[in-house]
C-alpha atoms as a PDB file:
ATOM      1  CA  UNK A   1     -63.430 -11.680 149.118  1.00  0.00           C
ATOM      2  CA  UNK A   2     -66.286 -13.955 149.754  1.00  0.00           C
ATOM      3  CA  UNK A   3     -65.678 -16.874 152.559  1.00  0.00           C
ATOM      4  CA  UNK A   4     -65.328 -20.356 150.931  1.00  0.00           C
ATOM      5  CA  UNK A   5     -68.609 -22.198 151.198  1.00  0.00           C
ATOM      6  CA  UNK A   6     -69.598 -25.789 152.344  1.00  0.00           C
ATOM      7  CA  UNK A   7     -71.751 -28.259 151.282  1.00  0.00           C
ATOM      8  CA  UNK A   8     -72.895 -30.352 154.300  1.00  0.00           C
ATOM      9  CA  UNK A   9     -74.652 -33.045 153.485  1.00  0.00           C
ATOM     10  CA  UNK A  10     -76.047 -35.809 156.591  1.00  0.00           C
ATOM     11  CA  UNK A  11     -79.467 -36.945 157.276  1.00  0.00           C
ATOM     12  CA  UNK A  12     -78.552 -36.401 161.225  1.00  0.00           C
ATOM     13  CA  UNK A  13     -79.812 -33.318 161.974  1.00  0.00           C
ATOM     14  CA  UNK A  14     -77.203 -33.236 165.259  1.00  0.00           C
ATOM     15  CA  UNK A  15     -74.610 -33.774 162.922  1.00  0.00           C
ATOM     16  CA  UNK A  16     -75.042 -31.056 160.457  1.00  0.00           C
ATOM     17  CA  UNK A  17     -75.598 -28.551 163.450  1.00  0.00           C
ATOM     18  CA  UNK A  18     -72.708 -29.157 165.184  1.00  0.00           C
ATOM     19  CA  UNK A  19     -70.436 -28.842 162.054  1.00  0.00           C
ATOM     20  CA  UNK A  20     -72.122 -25.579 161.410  1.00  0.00           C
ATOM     21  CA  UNK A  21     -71.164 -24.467 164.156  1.00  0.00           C
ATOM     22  CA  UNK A  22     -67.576 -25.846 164.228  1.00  0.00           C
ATOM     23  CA  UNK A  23     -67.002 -24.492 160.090  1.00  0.00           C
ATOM     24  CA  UNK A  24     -69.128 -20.992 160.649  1.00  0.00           C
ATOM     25  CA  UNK A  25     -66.760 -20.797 163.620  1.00  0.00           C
ATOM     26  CA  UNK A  26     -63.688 -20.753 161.367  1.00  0.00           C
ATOM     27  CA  UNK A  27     -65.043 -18.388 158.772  1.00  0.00           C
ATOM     28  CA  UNK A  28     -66.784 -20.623 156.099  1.00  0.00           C
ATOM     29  CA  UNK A  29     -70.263 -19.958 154.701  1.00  0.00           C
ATOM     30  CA  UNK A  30     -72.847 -23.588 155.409  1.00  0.00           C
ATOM     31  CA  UNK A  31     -75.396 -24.773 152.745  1.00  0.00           C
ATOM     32  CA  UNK A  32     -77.078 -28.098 154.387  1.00  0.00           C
ATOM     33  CA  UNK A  33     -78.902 -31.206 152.434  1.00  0.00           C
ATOM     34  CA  UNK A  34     -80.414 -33.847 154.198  1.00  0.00           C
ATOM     35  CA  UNK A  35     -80.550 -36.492 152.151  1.00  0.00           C
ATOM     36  CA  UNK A  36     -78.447 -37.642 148.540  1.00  0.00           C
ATOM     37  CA  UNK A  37     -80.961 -36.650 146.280  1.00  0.00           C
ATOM     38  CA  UNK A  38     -81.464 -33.111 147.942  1.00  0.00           C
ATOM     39  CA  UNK A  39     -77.293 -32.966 147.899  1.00  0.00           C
ATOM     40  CA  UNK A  40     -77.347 -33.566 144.475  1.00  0.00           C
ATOM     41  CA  UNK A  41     -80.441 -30.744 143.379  1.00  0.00           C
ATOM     42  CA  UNK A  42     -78.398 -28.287 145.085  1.00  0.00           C
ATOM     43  CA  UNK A  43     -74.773 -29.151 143.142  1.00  0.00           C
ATOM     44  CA  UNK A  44     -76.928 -28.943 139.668  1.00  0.00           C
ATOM     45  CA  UNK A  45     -78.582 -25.641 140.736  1.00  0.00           C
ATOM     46  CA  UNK A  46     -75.534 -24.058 141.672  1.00  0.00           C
ATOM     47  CA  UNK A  47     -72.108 -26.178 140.944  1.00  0.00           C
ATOM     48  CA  UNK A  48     -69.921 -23.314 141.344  1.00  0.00           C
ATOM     49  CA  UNK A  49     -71.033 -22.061 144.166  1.00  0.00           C
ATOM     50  CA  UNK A  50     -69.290 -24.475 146.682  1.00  0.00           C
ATOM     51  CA  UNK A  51     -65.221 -25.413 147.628  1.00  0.00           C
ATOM     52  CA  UNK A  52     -65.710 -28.721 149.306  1.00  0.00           C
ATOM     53  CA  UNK A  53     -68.920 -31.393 149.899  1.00  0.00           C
ATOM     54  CA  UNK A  54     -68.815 -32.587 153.459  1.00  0.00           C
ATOM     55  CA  UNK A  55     -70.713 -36.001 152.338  1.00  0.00           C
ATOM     56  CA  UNK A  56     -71.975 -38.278 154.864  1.00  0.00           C
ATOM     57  CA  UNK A  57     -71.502 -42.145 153.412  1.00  0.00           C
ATOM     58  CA  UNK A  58     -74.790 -43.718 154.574  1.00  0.00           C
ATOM     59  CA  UNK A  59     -77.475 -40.681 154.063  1.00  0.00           C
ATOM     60  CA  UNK A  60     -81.508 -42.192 153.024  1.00  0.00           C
ATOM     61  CA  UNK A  61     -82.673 -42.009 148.878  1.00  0.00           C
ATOM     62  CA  UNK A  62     -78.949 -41.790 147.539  1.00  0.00           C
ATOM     63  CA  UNK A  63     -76.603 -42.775 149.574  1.00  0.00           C
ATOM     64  CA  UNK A  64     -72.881 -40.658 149.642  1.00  0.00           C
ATOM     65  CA  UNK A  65     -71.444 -43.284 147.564  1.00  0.00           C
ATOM     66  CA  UNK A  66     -74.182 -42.725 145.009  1.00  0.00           C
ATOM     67  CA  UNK A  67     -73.916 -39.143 144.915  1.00  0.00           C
ATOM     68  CA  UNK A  68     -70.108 -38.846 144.184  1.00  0.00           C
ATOM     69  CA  UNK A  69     -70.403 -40.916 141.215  1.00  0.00           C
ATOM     70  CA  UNK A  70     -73.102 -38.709 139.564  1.00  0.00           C
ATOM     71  CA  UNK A  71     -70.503 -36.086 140.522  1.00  0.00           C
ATOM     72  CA  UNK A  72     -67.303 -37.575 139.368  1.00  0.00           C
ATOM     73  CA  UNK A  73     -69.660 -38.022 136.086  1.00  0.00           C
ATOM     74  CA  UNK A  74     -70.316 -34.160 135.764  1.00  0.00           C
ATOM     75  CA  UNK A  75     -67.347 -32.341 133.903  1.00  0.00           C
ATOM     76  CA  UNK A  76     -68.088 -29.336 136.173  1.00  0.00           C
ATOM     77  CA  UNK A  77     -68.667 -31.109 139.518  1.00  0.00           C
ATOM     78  CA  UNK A  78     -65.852 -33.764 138.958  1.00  0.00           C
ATOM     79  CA  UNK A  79     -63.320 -31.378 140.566  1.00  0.00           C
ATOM     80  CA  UNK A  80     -64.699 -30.394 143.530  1.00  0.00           C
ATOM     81  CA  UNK A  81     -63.923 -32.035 146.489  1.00  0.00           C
ATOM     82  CA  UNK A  82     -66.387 -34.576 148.137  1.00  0.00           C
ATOM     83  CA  UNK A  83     -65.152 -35.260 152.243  1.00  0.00           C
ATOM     84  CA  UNK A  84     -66.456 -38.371 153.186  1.00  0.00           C
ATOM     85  CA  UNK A  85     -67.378 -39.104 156.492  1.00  0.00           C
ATOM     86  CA  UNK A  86     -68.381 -42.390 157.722  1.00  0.00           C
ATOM     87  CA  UNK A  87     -67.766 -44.312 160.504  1.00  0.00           C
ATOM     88  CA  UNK A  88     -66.780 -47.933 158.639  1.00  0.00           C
ATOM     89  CA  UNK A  89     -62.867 -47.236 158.618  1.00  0.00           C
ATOM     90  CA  UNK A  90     -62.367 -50.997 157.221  1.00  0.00           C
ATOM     91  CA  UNK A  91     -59.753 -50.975 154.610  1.00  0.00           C
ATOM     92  CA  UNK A  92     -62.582 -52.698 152.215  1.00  0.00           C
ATOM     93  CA  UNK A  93     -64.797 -50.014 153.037  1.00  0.00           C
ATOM     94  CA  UNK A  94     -62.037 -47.120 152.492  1.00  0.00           C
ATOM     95  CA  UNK A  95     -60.883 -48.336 149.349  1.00  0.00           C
ATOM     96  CA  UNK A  96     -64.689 -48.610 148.014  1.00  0.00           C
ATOM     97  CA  UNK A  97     -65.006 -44.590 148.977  1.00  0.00           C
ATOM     98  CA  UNK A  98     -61.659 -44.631 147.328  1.00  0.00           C
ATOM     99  CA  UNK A  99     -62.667 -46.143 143.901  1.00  0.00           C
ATOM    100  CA  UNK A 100     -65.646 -44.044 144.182  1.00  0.00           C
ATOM    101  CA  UNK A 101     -63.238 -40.525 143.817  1.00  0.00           C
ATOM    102  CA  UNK A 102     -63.398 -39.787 147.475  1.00  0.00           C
ATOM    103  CA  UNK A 103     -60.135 -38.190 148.163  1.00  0.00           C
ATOM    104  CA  UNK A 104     -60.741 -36.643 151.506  1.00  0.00           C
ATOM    105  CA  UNK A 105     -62.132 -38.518 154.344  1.00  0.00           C
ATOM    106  CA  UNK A 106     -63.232 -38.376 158.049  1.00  0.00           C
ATOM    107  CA  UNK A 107     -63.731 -41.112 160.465  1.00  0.00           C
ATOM    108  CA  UNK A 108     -66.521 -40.675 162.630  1.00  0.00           C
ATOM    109  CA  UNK A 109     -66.428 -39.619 165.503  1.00  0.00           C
ATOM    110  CA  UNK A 110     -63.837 -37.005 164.896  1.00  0.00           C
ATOM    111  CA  UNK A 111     -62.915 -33.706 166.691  1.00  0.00           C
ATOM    112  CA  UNK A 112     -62.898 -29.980 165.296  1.00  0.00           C
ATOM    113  CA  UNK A 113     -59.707 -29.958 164.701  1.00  0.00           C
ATOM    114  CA  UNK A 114     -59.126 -32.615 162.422  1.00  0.00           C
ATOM    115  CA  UNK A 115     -62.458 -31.725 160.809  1.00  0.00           C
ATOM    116  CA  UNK A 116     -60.300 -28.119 160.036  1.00  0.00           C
ATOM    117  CA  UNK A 117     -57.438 -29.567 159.291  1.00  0.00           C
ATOM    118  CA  UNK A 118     -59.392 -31.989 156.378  1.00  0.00           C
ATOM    119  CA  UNK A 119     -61.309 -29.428 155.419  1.00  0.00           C
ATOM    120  CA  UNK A 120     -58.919 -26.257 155.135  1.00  0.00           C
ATOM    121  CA  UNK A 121     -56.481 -28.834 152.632  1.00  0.00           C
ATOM    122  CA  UNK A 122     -59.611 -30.152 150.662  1.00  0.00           C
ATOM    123  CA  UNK A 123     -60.702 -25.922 149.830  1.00  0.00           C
ATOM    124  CA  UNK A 124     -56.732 -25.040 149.725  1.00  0.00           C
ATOM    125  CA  UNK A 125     -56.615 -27.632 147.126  1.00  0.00           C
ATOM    126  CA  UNK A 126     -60.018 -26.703 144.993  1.00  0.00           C
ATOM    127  CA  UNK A 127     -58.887 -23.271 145.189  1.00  0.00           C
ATOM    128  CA  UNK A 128     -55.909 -23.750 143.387  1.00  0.00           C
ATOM    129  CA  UNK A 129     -57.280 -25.603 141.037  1.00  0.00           C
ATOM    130  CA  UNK A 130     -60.172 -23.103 140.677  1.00  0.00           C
ATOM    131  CA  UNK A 131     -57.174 -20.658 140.429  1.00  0.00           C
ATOM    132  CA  UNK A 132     -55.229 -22.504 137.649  1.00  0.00           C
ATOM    133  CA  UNK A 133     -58.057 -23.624 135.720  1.00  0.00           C
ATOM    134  CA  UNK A 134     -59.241 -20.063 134.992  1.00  0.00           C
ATOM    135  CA  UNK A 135     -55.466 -19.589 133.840  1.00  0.00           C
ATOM    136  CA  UNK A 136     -55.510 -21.661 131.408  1.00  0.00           C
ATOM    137  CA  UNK A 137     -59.275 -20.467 129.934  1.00  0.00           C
ATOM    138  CA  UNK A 138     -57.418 -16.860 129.951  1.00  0.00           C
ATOM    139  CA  UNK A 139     -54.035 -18.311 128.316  1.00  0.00           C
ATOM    140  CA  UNK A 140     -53.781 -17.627 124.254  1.00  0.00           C
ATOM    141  CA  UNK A 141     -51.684 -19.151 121.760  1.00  0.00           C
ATOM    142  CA  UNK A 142     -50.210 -15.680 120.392  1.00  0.00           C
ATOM    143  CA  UNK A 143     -46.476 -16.912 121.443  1.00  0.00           C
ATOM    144  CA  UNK A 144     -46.282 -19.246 118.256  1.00  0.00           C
ATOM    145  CA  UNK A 145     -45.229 -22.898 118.361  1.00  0.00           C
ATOM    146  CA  UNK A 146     -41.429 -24.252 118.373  1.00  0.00           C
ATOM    147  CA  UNK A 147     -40.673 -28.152 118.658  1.00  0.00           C
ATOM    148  CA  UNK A 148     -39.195 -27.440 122.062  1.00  0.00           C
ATOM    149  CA  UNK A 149     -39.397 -25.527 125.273  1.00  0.00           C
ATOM    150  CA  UNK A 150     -37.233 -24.967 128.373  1.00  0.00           C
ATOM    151  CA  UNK A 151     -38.563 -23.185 131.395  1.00  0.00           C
ATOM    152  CA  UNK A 152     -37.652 -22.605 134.731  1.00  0.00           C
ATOM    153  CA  UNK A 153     -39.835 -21.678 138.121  1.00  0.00           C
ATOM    154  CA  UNK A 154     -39.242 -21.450 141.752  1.00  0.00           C
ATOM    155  CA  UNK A 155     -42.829 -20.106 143.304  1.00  0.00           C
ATOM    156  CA  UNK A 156     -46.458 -21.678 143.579  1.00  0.00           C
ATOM    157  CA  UNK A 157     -47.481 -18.629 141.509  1.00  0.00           C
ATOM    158  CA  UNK A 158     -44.860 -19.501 139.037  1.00  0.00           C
ATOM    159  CA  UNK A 159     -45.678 -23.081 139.089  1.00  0.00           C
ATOM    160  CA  UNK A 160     -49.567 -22.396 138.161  1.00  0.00           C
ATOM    161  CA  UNK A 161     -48.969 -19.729 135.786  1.00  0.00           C
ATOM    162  CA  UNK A 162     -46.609 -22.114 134.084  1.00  0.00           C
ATOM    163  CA  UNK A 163     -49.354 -25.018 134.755  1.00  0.00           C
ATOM    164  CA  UNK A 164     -52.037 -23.060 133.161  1.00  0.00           C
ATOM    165  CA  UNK A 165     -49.933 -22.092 130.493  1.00  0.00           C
ATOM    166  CA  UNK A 166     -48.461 -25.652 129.311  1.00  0.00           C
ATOM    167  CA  UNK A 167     -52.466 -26.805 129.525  1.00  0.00           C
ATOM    168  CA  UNK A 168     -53.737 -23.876 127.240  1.00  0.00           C
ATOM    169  CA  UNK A 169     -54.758 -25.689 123.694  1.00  0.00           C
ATOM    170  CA  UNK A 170     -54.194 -29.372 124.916  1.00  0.00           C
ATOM    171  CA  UNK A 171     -57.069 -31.788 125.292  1.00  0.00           C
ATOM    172  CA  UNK A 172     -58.357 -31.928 128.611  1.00  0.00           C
ATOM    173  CA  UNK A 173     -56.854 -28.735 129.287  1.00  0.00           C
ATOM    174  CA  UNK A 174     -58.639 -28.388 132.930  1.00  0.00           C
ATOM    175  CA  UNK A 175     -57.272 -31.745 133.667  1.00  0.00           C
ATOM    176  CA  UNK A 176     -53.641 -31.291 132.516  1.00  0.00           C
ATOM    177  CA  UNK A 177     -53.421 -28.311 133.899  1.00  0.00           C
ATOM    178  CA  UNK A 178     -54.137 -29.484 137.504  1.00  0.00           C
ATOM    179  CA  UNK A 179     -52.394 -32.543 137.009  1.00  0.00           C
ATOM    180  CA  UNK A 180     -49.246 -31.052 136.434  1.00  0.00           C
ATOM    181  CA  UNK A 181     -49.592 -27.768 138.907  1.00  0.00           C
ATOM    182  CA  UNK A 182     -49.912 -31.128 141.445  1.00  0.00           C
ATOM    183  CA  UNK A 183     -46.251 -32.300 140.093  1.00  0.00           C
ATOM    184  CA  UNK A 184     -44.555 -28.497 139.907  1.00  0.00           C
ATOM    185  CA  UNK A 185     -46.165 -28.306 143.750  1.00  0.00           C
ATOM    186  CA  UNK A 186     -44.242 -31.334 144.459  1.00  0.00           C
ATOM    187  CA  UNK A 187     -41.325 -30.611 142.782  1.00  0.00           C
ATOM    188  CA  UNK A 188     -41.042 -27.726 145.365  1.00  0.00           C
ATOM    189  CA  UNK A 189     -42.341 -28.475 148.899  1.00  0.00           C
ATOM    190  CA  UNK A 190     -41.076 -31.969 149.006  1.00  0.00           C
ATOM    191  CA  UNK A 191     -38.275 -31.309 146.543  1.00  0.00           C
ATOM    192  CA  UNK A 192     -36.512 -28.481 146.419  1.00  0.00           C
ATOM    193  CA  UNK A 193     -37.578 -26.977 150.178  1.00  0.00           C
ATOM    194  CA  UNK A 194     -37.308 -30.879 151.894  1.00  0.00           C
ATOM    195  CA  UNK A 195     -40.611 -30.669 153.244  1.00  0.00           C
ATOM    196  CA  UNK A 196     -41.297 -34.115 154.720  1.00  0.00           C
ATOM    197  CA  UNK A 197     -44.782 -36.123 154.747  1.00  0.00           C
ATOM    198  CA  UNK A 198     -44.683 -35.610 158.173  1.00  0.00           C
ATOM    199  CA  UNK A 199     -43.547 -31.984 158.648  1.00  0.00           C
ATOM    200  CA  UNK A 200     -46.639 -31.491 155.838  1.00  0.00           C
ATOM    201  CA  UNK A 201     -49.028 -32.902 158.130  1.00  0.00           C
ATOM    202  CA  UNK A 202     -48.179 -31.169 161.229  1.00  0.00           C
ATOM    203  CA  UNK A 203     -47.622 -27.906 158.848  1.00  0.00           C
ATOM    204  CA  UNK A 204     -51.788 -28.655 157.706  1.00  0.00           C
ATOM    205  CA  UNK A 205     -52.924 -29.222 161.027  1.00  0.00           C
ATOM    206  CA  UNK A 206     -51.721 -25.858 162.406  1.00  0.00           C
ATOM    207  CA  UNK A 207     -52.854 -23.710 158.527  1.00  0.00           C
ATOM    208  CA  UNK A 208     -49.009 -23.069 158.296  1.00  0.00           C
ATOM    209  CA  UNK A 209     -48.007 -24.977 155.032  1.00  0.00           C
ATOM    210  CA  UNK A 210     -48.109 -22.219 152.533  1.00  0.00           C
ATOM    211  CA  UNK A 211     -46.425 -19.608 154.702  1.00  0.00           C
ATOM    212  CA  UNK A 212     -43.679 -22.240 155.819  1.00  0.00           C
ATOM    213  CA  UNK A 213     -43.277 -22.791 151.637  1.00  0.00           C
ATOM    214  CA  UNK A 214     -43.016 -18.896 151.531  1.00  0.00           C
ATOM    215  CA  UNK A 215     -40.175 -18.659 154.091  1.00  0.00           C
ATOM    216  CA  UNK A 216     -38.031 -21.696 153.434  1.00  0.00           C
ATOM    217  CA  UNK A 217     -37.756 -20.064 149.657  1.00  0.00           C
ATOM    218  CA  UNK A 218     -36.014 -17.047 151.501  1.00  0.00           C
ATOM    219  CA  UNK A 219     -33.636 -19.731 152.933  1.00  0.00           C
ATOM    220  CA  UNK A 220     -29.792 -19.176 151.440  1.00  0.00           C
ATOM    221  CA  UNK A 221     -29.447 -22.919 151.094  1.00  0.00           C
ATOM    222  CA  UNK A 222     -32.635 -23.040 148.802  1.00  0.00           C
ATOM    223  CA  UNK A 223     -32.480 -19.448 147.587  1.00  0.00           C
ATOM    224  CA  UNK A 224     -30.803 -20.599 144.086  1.00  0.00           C
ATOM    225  CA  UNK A 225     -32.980 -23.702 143.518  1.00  0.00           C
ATOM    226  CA  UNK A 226     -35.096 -24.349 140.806  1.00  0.00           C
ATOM    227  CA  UNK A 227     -37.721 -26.616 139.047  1.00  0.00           C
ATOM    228  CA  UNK A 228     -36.843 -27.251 135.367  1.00  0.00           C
ATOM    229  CA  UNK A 229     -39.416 -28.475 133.255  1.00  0.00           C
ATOM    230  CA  UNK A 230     -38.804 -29.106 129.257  1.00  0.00           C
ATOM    231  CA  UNK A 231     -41.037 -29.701 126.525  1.00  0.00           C
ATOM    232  CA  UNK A 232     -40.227 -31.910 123.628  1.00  0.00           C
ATOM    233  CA  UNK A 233     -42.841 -32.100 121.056  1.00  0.00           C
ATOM    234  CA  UNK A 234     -42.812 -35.567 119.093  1.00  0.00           C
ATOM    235  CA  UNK A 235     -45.122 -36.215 116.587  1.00  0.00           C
ATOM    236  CA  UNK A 236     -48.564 -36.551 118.103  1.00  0.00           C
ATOM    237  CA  UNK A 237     -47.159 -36.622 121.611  1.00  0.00           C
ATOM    238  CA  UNK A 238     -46.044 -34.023 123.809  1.00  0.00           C
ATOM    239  CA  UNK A 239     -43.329 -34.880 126.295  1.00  0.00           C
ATOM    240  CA  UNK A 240     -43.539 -32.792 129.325  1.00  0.00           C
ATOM    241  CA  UNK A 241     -40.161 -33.416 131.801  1.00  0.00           C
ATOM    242  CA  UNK A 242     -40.221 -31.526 135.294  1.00  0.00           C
ATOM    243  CA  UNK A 243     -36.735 -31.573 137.319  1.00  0.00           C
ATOM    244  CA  UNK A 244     -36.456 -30.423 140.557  1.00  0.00           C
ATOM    245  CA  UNK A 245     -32.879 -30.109 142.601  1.00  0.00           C
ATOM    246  CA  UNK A 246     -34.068 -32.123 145.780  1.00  0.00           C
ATOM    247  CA  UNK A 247     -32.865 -35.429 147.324  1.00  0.00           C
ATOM    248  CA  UNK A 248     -35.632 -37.678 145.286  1.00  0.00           C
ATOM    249  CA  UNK A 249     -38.408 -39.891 147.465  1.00  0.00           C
ATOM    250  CA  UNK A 250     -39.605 -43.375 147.024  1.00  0.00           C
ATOM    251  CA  UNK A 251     -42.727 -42.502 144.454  1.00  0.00           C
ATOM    252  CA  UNK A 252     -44.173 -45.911 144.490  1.00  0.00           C
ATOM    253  CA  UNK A 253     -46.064 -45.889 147.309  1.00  0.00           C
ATOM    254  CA  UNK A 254     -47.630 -42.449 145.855  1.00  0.00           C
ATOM    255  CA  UNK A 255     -49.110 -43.551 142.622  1.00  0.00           C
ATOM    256  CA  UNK A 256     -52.294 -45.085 143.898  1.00  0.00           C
ATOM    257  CA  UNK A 257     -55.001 -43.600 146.501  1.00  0.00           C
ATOM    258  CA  UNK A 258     -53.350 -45.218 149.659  1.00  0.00           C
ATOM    259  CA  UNK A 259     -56.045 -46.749 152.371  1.00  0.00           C
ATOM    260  CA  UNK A 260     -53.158 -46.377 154.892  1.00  0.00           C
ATOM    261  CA  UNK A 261     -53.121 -42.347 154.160  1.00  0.00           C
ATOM    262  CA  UNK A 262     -57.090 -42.000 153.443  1.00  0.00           C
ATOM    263  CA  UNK A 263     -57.804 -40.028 156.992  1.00  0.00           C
ATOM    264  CA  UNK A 264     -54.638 -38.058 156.343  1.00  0.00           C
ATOM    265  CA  UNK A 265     -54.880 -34.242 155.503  1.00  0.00           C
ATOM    266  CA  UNK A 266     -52.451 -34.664 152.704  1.00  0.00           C
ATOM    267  CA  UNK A 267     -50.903 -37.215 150.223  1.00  0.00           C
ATOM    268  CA  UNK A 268     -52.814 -37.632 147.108  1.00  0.00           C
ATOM    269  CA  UNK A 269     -51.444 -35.496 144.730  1.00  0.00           C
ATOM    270  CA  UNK A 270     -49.287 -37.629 142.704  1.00  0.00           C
ATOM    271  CA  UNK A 271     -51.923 -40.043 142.360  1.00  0.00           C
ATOM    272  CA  UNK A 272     -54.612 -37.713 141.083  1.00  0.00           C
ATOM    273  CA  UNK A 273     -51.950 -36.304 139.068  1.00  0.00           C
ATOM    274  CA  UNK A 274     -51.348 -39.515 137.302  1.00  0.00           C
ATOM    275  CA  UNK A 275     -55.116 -39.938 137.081  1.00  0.00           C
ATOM    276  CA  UNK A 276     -55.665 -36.658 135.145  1.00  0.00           C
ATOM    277  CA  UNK A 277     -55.589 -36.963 131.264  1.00  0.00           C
ATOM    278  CA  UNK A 278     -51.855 -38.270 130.817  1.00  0.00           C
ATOM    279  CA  UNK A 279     -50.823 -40.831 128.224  1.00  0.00           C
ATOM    280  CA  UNK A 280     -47.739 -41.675 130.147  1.00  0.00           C
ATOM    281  CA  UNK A 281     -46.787 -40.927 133.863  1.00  0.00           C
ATOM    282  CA  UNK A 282     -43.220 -41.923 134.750  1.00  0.00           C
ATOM    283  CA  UNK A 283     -40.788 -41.396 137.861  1.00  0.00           C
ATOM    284  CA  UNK A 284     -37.000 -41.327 136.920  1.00  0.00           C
ATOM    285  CA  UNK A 285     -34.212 -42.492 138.911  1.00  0.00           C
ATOM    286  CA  UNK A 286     -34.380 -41.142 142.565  1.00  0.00           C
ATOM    287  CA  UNK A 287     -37.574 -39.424 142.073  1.00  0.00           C
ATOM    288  CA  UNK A 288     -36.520 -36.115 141.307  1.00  0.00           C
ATOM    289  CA  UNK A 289     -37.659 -36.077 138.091  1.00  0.00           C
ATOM    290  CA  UNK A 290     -40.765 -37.084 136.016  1.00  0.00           C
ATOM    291  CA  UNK A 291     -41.937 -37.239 132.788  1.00  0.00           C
ATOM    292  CA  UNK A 292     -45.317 -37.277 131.437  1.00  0.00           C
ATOM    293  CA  UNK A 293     -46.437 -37.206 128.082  1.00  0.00           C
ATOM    294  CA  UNK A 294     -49.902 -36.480 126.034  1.00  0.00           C
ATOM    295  CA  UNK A 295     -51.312 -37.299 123.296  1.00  0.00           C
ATOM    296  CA  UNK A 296     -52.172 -34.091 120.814  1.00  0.00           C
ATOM    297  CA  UNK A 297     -54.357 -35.260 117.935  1.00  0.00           C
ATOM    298  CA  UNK A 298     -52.971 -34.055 114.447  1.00  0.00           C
ATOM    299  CA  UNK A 299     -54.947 -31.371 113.562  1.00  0.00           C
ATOM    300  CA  UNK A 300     -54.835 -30.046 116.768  1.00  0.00           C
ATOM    301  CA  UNK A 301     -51.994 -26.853 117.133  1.00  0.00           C
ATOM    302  CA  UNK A 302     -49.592 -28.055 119.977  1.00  0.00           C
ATOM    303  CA  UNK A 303     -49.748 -25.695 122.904  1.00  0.00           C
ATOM    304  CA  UNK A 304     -48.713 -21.899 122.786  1.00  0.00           C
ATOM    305  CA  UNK A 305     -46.455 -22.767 125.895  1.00  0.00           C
ATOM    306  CA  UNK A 306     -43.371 -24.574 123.215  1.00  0.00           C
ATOM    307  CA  UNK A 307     -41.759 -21.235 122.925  1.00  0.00           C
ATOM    308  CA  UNK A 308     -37.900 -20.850 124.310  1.00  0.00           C
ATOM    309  CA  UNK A 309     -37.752 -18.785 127.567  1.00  0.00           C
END
């Protein structure tokens, strides 16, 4: 298995030695540009080569505003993760990086390990989307189509192969497939296992989160629980709605990039899930359940995934 790679990108040549040395430390594999348009020749020449962009804001010819919005304008580059650092943490700056599709950021000056901890979630997160993604391409419609399906998972693996499957045939399929692996995730750490925001963060900042997942699934009191998701086809529309057995959370304050939660290693995925190709996007009762819904043009076969399991 290769080691993930990084795109640094800063004009300060201090800068980008120092987080080589801080990243190669932990295992991941450098590429450097030194200015936006330079960043930008090297994510056309090779935009699958790289799991995160380390992207300084201010950088000379484009700046890192600049080059996220040619990326968030390239189907293949839109996904992967662009870090911001900068060192103007004023909420009208954040929320311009925000707007801009920067999900990750860094506030300069920072230390190694919160530049590990940001980074380590920003590839964790591409890779699963890498992961589910390639799902869905594999995914075929050979189990024939019924008006509704009922399904049931309790794993990550689960939840992406189910993800990936749901996707398969719908437009946007890349984007509806990460979209809802971000809900089924939810539906299970914060759900069904109780993980807190807070336990999540301190989980991130020591690389514990998945293995912690992993063992409170063993747990008797969670051993039984499960994420229910049913699809109702309707028409043009398909009505996906995901169920987990957990205590519900206050969802409002999760629908929209946050600047509050920008330097955090964590808390964005319902809001780029509601983001991500959905025609509807709707939190029920105590927040334990959510329905989402998308539009499937006529001629269009409705997804292999509506068969009874």
């Amino acid at each position: 298995m290769t080691n993930p790679c990084i795109l640094i990108a800063d004009d300060e040549p201090l800068n980008i030695e120092l987080l080589t040395e801080w990243l190669g430390d932990a295992g991941y594999d450098i590429v450097a540009a030194h200015d936006g348009v330079e960043t930008l020749k090297i994510l056309e020449a090779q935009p699958f080569r790289f799991d995160a962009v380390l992207l300084d804001r201010m950088m000379p010819k484009k700046t890192g505003t600049d080059v996220l919005a040619e990326m968030k304008a390239d189907p293949v580059l839109a996904m992967l993760p662009a870090i911001f650092q900068t060192a103007r943490a004023a909420k009208e700056d954040v929320l311009e990086g925000l707007r801009a599709g920067a999900l990750y950021y860094l506030c300069k000056p920072f230390d190694k390990e919160t530049l590990l901890a940001v980074v380590g979630t920003a590839v964790e997160d591409h890779q699963r989307y890498r992961a589910v993604r390639e799902e869905t391409a594999r995914t075929t419609r050979a189990l024939g189509l019924l008006e509704r399906g009922t399904f049931r998972f309790k794993t990550m693996i689960e939840a992406r192969d189910l993800a990936a499957m749901i996707a398969s045939g719908l437009p946007e399929s890349d984007q509806i497939a990460v979209g809802l692996l971000e809900l089924f995730l939810n539906s299970i750490e914060h759900g069904n296992l109780g993980i807190s925001y807070e336990e999540k963060t301190f989980l991130n900042e020591h690389g514990r989160w998945q293995a912690e997942i992993e063992r409170r699934l063993t747990l008797p009191e969670h051993n039984a629980k499960f994420v229910a998701v049913e699809l109702t086809r309707d028409g043009d529309r398909l009505r996906i709605h995901i169920r987990d057995q957990g205590n519900g959370f206050d969802w409002r304050s999760y629908l929209d990039l946050s600047v509050e939660r920008a330097f955090d290693s964590h808390g964005r995925g319902i809001a780029l899930a509601s983001s991500l190709g959905f025609d509807s996007f709707d939190y029920l009762g105590c927040g334990n359940e959510v329905v989402v819904s998308v539009l499937v043009p006529k001629e269009q076969n409705a997804p292999a995934a509506l068969a009874s399991v």
